[in-house]
PDB file of N, CA and C in Angstrom:
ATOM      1  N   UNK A   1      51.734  60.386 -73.796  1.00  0.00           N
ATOM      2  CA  UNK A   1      51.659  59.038 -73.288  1.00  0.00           C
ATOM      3  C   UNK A   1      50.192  58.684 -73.088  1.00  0.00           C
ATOM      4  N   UNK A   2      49.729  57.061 -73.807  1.00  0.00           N
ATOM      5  CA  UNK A   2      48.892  57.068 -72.982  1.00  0.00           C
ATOM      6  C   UNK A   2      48.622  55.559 -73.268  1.00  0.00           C
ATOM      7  N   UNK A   3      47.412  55.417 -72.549  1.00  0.00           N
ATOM      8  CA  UNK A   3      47.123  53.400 -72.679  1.00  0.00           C
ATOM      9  C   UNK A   3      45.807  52.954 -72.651  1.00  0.00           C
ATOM     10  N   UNK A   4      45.561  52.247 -73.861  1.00  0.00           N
ATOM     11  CA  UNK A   4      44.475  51.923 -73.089  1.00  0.00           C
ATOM     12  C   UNK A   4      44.492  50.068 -72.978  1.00  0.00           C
ATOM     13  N   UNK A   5      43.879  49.935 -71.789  1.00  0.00           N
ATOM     14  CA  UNK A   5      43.925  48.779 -71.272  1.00  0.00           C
ATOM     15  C   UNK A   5      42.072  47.979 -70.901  1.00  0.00           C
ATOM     16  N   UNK A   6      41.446  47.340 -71.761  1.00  0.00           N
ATOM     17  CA  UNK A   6      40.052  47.050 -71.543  1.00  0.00           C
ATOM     18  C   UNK A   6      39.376  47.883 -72.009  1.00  0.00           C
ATOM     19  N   UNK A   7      38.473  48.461 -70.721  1.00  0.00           N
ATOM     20  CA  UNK A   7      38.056  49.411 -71.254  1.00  0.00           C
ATOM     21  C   UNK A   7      38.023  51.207 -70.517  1.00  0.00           C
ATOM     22  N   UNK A   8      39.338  50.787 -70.149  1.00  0.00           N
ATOM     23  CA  UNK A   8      39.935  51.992 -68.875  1.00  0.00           C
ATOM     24  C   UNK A   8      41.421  52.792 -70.370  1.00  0.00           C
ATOM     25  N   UNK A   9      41.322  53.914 -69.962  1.00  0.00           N
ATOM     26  CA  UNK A   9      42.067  54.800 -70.973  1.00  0.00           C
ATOM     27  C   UNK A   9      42.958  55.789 -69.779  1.00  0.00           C
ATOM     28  N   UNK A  10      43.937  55.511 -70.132  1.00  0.00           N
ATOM     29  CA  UNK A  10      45.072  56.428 -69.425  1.00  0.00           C
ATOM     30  C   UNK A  10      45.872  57.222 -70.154  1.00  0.00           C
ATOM     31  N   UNK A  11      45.804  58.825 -69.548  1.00  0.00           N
ATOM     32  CA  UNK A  11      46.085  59.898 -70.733  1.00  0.00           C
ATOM     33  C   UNK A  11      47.090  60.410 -69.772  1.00  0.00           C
ATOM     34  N   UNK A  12      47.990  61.074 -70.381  1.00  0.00           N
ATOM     35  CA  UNK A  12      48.925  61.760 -69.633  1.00  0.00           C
ATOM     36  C   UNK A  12      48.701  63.338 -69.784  1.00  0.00           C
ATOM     37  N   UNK A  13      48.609  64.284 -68.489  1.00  0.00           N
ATOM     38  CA  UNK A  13      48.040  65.394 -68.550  1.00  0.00           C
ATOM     39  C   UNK A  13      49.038  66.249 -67.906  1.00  0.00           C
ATOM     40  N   UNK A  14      49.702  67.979 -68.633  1.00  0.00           N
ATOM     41  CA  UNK A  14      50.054  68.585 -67.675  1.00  0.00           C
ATOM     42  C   UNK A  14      49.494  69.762 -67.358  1.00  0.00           C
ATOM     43  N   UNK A  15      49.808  70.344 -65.991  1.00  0.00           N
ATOM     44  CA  UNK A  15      49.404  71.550 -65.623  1.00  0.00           C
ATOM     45  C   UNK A  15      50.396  72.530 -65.662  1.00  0.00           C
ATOM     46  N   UNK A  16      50.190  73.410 -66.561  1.00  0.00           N
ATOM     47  CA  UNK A  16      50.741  74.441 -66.790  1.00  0.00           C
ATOM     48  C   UNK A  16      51.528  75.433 -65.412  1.00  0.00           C
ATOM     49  N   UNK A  17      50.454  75.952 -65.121  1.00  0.00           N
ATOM     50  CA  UNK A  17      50.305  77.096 -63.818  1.00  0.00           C
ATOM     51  C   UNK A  17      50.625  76.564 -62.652  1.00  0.00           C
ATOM     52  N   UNK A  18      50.568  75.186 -62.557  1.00  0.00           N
ATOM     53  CA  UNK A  18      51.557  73.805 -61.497  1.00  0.00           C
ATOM     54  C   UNK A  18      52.592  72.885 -61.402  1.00  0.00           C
ATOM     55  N   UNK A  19      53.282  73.323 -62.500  1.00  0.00           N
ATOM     56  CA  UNK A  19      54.251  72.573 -63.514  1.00  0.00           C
ATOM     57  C   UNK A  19      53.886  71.328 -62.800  1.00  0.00           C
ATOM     58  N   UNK A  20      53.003  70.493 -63.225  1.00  0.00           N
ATOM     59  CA  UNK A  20      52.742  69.202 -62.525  1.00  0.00           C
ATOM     60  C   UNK A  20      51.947  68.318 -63.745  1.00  0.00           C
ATOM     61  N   UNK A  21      52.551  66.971 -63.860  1.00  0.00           N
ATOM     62  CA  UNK A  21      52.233  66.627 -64.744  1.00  0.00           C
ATOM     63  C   UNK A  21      51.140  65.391 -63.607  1.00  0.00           C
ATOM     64  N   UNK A  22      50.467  64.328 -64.106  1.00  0.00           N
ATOM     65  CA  UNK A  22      48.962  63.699 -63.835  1.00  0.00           C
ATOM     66  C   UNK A  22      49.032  62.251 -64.878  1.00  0.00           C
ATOM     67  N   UNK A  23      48.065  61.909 -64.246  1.00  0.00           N
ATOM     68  CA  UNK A  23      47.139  60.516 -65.337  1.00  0.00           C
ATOM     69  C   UNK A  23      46.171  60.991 -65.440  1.00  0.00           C
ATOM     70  N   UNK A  24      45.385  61.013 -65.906  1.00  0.00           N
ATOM     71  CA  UNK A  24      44.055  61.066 -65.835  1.00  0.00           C
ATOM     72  C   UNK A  24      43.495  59.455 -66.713  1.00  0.00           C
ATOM     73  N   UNK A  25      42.491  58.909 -65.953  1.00  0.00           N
ATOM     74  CA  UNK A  25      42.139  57.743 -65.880  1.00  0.00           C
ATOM     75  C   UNK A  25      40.759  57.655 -66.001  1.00  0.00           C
ATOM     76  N   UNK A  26      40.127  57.480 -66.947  1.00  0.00           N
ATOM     77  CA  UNK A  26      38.873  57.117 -67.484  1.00  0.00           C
ATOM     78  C   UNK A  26      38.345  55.491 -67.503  1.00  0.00           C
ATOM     79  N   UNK A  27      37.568  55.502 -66.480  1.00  0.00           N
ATOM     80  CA  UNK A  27      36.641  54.107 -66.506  1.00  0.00           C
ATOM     81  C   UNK A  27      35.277  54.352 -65.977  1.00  0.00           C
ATOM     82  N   UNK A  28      34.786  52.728 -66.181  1.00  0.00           N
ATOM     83  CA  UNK A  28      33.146  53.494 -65.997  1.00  0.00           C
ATOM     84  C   UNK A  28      32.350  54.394 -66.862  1.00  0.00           C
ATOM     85  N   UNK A  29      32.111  54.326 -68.490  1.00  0.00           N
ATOM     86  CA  UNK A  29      31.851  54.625 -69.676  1.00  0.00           C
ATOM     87  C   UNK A  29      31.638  56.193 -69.513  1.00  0.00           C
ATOM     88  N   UNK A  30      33.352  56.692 -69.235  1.00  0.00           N
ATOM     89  CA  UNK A  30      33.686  57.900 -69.317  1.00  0.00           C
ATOM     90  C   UNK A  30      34.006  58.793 -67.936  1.00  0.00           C
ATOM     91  N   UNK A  31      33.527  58.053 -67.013  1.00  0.00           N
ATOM     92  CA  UNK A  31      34.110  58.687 -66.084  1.00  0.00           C
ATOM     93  C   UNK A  31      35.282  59.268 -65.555  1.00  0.00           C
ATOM     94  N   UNK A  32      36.051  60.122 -65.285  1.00  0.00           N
ATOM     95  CA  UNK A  32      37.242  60.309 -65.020  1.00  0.00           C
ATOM     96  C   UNK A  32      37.589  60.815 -63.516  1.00  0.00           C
ATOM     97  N   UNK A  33      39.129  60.327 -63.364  1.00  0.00           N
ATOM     98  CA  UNK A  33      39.704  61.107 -62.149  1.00  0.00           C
ATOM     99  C   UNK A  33      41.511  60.895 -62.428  1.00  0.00           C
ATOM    100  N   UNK A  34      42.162  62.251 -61.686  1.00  0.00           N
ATOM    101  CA  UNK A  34      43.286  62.374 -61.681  1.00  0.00           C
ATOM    102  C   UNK A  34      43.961  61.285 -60.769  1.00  0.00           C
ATOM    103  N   UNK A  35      45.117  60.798 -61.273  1.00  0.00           N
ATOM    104  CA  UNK A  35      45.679  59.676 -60.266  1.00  0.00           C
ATOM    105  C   UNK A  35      47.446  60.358 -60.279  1.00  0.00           C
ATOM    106  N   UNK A  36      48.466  59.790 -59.300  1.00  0.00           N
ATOM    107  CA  UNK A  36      49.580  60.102 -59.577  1.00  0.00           C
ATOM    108  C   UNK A  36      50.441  58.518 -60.046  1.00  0.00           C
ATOM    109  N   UNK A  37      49.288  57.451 -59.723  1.00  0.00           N
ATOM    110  CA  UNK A  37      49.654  56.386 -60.299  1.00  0.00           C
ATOM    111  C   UNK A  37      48.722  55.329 -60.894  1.00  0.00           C
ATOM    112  N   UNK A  38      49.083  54.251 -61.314  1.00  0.00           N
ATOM    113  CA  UNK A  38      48.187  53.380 -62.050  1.00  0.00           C
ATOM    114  C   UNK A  38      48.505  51.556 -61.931  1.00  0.00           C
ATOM    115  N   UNK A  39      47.970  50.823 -61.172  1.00  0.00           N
ATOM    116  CA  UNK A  39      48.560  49.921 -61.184  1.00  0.00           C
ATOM    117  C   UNK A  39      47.502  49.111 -62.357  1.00  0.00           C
ATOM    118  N   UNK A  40      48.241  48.503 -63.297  1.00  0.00           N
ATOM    119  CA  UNK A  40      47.519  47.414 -63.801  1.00  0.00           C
ATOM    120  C   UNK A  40      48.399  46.015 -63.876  1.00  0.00           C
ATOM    121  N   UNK A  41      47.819  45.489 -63.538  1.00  0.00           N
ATOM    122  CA  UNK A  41      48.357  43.720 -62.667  1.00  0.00           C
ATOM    123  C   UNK A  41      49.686  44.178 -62.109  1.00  0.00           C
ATOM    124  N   UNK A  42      50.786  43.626 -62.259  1.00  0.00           N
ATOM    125  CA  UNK A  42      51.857  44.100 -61.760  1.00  0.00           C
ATOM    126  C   UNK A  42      52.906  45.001 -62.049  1.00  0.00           C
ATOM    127  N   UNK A  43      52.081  45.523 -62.812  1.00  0.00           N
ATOM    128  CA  UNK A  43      53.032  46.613 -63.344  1.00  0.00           C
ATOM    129  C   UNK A  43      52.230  48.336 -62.790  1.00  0.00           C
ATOM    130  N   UNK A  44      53.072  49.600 -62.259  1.00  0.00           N
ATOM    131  CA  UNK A  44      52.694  50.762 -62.040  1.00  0.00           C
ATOM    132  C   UNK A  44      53.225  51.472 -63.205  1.00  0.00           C
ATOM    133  N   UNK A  45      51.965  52.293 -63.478  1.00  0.00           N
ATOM    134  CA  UNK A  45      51.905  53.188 -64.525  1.00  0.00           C
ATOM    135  C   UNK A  45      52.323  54.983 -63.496  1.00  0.00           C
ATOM    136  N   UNK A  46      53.128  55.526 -64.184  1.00  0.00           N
ATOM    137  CA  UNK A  46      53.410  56.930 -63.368  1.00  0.00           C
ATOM    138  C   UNK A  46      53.752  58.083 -64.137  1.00  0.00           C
ATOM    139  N   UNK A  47      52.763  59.157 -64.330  1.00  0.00           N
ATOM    140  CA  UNK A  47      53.383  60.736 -65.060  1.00  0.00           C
ATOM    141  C   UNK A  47      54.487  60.808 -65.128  1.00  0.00           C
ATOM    142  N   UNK A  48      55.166  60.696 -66.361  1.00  0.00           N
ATOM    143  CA  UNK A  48      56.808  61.921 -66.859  1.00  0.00           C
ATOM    144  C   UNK A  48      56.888  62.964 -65.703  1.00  0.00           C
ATOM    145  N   UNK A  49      57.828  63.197 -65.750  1.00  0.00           N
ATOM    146  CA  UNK A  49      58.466  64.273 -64.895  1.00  0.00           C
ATOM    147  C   UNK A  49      57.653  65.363 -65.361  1.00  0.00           C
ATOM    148  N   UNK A  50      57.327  66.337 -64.510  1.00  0.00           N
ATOM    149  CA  UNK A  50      56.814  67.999 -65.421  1.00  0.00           C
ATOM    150  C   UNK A  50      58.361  68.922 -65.911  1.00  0.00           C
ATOM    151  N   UNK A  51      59.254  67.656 -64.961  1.00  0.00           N
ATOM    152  CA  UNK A  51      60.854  68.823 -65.544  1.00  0.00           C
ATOM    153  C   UNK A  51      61.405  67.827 -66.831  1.00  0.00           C
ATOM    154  N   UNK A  52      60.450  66.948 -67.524  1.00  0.00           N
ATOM    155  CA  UNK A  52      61.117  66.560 -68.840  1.00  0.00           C
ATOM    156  C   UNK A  52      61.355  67.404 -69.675  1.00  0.00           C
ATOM    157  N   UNK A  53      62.577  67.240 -70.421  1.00  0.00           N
ATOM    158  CA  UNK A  53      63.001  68.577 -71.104  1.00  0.00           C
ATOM    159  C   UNK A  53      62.013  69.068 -72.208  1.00  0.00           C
ATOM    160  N   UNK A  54      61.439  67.911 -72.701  1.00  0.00           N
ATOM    161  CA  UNK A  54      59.983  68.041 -73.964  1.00  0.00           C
ATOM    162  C   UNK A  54      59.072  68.685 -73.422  1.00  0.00           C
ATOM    163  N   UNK A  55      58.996  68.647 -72.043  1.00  0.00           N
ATOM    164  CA  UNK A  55      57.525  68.786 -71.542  1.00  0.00           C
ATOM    165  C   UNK A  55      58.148  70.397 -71.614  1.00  0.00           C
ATOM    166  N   UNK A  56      59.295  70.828 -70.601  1.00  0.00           N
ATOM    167  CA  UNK A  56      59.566  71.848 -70.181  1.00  0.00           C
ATOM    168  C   UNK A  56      59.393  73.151 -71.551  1.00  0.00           C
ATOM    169  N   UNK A  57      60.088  72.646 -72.124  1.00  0.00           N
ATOM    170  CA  UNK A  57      60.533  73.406 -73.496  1.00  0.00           C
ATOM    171  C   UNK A  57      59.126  73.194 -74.693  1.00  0.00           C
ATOM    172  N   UNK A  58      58.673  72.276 -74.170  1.00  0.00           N
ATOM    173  CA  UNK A  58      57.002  72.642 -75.278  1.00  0.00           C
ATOM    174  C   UNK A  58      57.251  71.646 -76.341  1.00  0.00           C
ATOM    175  N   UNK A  59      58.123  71.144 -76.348  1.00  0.00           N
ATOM    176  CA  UNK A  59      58.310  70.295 -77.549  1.00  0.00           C
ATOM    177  C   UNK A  59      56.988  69.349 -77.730  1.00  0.00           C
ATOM    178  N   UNK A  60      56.625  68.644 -76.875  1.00  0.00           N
ATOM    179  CA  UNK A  60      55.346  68.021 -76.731  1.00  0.00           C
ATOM    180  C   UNK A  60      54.161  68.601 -75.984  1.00  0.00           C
ATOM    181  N   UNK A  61      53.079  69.253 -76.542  1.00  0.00           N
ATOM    182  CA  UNK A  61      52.207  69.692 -75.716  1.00  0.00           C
ATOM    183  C   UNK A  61      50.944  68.790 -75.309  1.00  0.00           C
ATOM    184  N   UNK A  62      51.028  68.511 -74.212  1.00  0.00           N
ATOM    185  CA  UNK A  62      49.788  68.054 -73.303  1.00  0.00           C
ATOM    186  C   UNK A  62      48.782  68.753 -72.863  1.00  0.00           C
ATOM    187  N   UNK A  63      47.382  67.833 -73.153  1.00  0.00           N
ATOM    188  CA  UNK A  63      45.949  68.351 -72.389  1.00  0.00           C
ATOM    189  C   UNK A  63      46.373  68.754 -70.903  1.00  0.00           C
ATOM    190  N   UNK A  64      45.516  69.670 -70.518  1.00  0.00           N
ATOM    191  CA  UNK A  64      46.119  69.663 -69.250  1.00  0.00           C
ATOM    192  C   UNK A  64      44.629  69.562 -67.987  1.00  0.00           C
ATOM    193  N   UNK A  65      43.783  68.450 -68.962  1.00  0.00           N
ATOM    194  CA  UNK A  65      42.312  67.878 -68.004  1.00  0.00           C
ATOM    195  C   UNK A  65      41.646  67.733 -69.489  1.00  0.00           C
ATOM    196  N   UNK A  66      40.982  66.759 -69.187  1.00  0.00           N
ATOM    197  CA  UNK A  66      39.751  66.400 -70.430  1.00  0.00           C
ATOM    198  C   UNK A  66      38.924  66.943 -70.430  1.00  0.00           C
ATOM    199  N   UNK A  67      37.772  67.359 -71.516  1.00  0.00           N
ATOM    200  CA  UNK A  67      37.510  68.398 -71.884  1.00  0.00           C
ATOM    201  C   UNK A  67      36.195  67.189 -73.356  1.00  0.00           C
ATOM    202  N   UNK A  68      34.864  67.667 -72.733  1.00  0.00           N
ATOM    203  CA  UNK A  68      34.203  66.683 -73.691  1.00  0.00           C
ATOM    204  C   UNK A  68      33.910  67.797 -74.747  1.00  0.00           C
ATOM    205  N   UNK A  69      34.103  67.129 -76.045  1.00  0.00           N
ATOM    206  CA  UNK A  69      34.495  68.049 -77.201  1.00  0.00           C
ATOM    207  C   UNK A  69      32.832  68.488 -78.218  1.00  0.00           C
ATOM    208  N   UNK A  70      31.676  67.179 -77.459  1.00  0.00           N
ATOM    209  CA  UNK A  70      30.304  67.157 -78.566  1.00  0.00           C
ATOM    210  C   UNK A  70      30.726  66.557 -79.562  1.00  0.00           C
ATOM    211  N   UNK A  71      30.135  67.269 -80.890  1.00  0.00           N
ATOM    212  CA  UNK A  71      30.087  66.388 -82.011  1.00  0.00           C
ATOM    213  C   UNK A  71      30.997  65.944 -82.724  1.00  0.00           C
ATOM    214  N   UNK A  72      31.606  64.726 -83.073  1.00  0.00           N
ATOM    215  CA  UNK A  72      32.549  64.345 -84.437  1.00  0.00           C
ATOM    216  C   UNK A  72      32.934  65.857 -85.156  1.00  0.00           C
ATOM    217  N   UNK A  73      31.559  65.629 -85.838  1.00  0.00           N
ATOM    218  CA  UNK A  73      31.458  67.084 -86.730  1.00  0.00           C
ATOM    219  C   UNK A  73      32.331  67.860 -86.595  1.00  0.00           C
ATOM    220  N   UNK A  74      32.139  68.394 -85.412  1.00  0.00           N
ATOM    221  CA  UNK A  74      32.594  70.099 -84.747  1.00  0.00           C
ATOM    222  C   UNK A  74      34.071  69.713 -84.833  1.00  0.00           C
ATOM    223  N   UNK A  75      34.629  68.527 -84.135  1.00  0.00           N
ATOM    224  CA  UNK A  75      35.847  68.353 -83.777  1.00  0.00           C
ATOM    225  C   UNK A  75      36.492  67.905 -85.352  1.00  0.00           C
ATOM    226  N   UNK A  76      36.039  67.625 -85.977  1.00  0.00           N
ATOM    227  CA  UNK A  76      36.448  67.614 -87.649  1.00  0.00           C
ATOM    228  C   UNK A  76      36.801  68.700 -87.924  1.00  0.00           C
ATOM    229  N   UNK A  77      35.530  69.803 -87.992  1.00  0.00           N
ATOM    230  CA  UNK A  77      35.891  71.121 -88.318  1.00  0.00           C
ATOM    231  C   UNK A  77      36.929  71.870 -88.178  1.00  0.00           C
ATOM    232  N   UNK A  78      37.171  71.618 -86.302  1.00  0.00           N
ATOM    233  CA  UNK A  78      38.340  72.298 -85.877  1.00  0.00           C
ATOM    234  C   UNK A  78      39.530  72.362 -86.213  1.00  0.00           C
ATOM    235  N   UNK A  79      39.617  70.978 -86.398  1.00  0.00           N
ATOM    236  CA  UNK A  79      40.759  70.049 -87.325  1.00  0.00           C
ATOM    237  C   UNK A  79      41.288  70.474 -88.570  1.00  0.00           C
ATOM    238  N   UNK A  80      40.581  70.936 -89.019  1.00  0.00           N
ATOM    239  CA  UNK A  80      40.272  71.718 -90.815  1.00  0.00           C
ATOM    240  C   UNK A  80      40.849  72.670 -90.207  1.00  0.00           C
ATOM    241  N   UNK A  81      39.948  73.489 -89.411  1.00  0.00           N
ATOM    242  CA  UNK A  81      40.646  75.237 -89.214  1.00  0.00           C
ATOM    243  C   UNK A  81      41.831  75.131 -89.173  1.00  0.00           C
ATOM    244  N   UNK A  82      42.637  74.656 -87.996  1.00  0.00           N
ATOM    245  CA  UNK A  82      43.852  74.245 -87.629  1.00  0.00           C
ATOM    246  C   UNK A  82      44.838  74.183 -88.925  1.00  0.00           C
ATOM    247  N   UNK A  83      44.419  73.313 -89.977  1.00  0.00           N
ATOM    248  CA  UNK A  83      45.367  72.335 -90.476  1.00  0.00           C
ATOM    249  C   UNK A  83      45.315  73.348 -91.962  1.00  0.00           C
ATOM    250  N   UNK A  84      44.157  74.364 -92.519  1.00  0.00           N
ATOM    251  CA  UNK A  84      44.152  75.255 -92.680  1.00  0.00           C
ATOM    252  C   UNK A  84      44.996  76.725 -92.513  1.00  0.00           C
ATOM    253  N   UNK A  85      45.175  76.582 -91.277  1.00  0.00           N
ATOM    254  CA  UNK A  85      46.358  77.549 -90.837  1.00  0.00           C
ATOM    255  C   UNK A  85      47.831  77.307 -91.455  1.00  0.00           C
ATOM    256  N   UNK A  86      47.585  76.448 -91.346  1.00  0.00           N
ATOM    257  CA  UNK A  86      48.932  75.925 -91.766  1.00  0.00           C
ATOM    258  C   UNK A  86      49.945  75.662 -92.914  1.00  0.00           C
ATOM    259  N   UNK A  87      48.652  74.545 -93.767  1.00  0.00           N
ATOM    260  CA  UNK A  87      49.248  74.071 -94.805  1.00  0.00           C
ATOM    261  C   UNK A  87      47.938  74.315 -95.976  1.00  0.00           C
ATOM    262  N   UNK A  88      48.010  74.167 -97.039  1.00  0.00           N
ATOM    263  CA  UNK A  88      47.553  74.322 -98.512  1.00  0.00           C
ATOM    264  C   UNK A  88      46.811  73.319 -99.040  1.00  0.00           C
ATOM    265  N   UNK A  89      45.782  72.498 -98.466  1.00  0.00           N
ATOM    266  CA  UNK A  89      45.124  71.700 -99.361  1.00  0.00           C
ATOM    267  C   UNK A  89      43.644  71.591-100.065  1.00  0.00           C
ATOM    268  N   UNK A  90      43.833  70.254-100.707  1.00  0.00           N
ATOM    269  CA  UNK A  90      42.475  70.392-101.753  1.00  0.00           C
ATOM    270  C   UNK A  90      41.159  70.321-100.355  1.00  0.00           C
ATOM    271  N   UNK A  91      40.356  70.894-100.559  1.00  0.00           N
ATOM    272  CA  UNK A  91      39.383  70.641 -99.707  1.00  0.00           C
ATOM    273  C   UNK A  91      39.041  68.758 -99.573  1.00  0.00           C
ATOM    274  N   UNK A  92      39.150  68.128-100.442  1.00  0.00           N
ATOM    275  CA  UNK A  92      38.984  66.907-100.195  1.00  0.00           C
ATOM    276  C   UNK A  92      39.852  66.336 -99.559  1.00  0.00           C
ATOM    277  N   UNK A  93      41.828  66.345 -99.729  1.00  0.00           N
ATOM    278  CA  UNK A  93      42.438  65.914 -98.538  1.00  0.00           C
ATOM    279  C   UNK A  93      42.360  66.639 -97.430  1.00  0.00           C
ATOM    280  N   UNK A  94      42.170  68.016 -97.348  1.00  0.00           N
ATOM    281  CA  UNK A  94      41.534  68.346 -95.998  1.00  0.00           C
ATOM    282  C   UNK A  94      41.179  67.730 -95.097  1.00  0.00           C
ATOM    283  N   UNK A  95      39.973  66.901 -95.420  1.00  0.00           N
ATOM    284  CA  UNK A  95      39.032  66.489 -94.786  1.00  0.00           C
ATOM    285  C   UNK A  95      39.836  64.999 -94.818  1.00  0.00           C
ATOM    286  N   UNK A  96      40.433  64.394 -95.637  1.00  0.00           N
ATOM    287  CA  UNK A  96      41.341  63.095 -95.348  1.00  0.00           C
ATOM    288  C   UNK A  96      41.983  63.170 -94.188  1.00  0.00           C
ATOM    289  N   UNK A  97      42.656  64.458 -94.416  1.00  0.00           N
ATOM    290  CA  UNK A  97      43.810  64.890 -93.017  1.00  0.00           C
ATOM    291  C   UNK A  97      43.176  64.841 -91.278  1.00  0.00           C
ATOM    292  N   UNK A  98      42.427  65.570 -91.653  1.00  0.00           N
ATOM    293  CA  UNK A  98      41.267  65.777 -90.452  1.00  0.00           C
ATOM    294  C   UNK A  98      40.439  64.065 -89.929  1.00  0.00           C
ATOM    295  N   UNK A  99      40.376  63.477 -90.596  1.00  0.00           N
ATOM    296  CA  UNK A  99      40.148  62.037 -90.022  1.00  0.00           C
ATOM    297  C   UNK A  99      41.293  61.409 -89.972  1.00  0.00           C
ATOM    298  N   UNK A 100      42.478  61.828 -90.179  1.00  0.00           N
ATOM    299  CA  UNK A 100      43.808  60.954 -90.226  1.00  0.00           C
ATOM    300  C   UNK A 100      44.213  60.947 -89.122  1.00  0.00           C
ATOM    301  N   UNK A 101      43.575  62.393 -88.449  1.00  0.00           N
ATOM    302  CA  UNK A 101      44.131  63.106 -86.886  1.00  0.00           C
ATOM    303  C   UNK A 101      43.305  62.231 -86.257  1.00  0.00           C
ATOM    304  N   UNK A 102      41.736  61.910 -86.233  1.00  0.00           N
ATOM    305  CA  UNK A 102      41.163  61.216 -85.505  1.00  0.00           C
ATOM    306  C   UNK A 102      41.782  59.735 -84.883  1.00  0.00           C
ATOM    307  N   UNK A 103      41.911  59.024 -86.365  1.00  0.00           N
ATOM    308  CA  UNK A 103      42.846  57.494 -86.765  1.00  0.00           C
ATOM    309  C   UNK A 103      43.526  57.601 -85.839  1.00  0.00           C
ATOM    310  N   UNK A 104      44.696  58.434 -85.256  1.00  0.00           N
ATOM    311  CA  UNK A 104      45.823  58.238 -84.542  1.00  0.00           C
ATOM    312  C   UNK A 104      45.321  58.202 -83.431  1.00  0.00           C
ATOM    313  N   UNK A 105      43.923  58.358 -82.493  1.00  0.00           N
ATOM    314  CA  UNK A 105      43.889  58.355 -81.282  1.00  0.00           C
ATOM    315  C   UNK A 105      43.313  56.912 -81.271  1.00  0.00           C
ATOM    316  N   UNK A 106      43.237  56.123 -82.599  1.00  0.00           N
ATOM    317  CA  UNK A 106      43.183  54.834 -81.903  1.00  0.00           C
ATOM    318  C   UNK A 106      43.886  54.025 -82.632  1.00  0.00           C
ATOM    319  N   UNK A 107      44.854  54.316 -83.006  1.00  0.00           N
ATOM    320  CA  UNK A 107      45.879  53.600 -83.596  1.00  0.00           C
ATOM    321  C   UNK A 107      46.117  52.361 -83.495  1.00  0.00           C
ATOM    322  N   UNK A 108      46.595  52.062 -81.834  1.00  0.00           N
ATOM    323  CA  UNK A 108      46.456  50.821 -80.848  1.00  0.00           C
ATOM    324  C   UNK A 108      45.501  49.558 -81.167  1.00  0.00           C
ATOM    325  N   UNK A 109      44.411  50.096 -81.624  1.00  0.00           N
ATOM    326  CA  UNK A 109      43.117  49.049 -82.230  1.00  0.00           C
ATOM    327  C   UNK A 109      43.792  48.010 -83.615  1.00  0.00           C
ATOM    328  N   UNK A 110      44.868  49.092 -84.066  1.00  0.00           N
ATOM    329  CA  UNK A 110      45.241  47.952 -85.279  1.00  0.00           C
ATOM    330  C   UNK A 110      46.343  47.311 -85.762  1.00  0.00           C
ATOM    331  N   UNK A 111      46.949  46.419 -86.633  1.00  0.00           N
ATOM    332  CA  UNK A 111      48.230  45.790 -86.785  1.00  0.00           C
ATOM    333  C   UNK A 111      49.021  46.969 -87.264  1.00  0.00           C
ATOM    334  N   UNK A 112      48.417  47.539 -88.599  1.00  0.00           N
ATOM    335  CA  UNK A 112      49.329  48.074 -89.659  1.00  0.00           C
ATOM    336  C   UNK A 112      47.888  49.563 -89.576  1.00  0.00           C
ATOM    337  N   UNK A 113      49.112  50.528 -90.120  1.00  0.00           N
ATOM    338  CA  UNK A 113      48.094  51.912 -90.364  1.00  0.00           C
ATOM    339  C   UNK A 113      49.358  52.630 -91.717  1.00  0.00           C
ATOM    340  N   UNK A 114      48.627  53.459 -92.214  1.00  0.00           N
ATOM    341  CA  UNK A 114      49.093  54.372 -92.971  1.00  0.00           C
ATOM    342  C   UNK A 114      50.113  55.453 -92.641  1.00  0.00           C
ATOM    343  N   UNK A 115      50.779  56.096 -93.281  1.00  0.00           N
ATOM    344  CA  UNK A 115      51.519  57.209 -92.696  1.00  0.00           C
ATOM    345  C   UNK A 115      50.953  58.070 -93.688  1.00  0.00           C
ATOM    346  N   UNK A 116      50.398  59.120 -92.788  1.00  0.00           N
ATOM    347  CA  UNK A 116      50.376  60.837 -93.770  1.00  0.00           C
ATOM    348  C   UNK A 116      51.432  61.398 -94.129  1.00  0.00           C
ATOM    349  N   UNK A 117      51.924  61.882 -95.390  1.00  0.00           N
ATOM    350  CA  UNK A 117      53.090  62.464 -95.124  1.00  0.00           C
ATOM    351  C   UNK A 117      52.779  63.212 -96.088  1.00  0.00           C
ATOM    352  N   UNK A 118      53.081  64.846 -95.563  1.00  0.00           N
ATOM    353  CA  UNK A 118      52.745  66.155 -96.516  1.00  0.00           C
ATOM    354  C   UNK A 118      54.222  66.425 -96.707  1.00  0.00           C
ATOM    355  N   UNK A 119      54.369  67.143 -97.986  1.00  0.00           N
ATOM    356  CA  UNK A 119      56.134  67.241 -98.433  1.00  0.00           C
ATOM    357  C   UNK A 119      55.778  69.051 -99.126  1.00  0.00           C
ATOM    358  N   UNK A 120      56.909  69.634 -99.264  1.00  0.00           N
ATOM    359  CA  UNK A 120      56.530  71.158 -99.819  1.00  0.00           C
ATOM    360  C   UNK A 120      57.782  71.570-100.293  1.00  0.00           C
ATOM    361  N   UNK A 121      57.973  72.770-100.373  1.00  0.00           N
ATOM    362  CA  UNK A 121      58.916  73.348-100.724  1.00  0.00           C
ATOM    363  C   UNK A 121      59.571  74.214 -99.709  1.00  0.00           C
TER     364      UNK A 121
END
């Protein structure tokens, strides 16, 4: 889950070792702090349960605190390693894939987006 609203970004975070799930709320060009709620105009924003069955069972895994990552670069790279592990491609969609992952964290910015879709045997 998450939102962004202006120029304030609301991420949904859990804690493992606290089964406790969070907001974490970024404003103030990056600043952050944990909230258990969020009001924007009249509406409250509030963490999933930590006993959602996705959360419980791993189906969806959450950050569990932000974490500044440095360069594009690096976080490209990682992306590669990862996606590397995994699946079989040309070094050039590689690197498609690896900015495709980026694309989705701002998805929100646009009307229409692409779908990746890898197919195999």
């Amino acid at each position: 889950m998450s939102r962004v609203v202006g120029d304030t970004l609301i991420e949904l975070v859990y804690d493992k070792d606290k089964k406790q799930t969070d907001l974490v709320v970024s404003r103030f060009n990056g600043l952050w702090n944990i909230e258990q709620e969020v009001r924007i105009g009249k509406e409250i924003l509030i963490p999933y349960s930590a006993n959602n069955n996705l959360i419980v069972n791993e189906c969806v895994l959450l950050p569990s605190y932000p974490l500044e990552f440095g360069f594009k670069e690096e976080l490209l790279a990682e992306i590669s390693t990862f996606l590397h592990r995994y699946i079989d491609l040309s070094p050039t969609f590689e690197q498609i894939a690896a900015h495709y992952i980026l694309l989705t964290w701002v998805f929100d910015r646009f009307s229409d987006l692409p779908l990746l879709r890898l197919r195999g045997e």
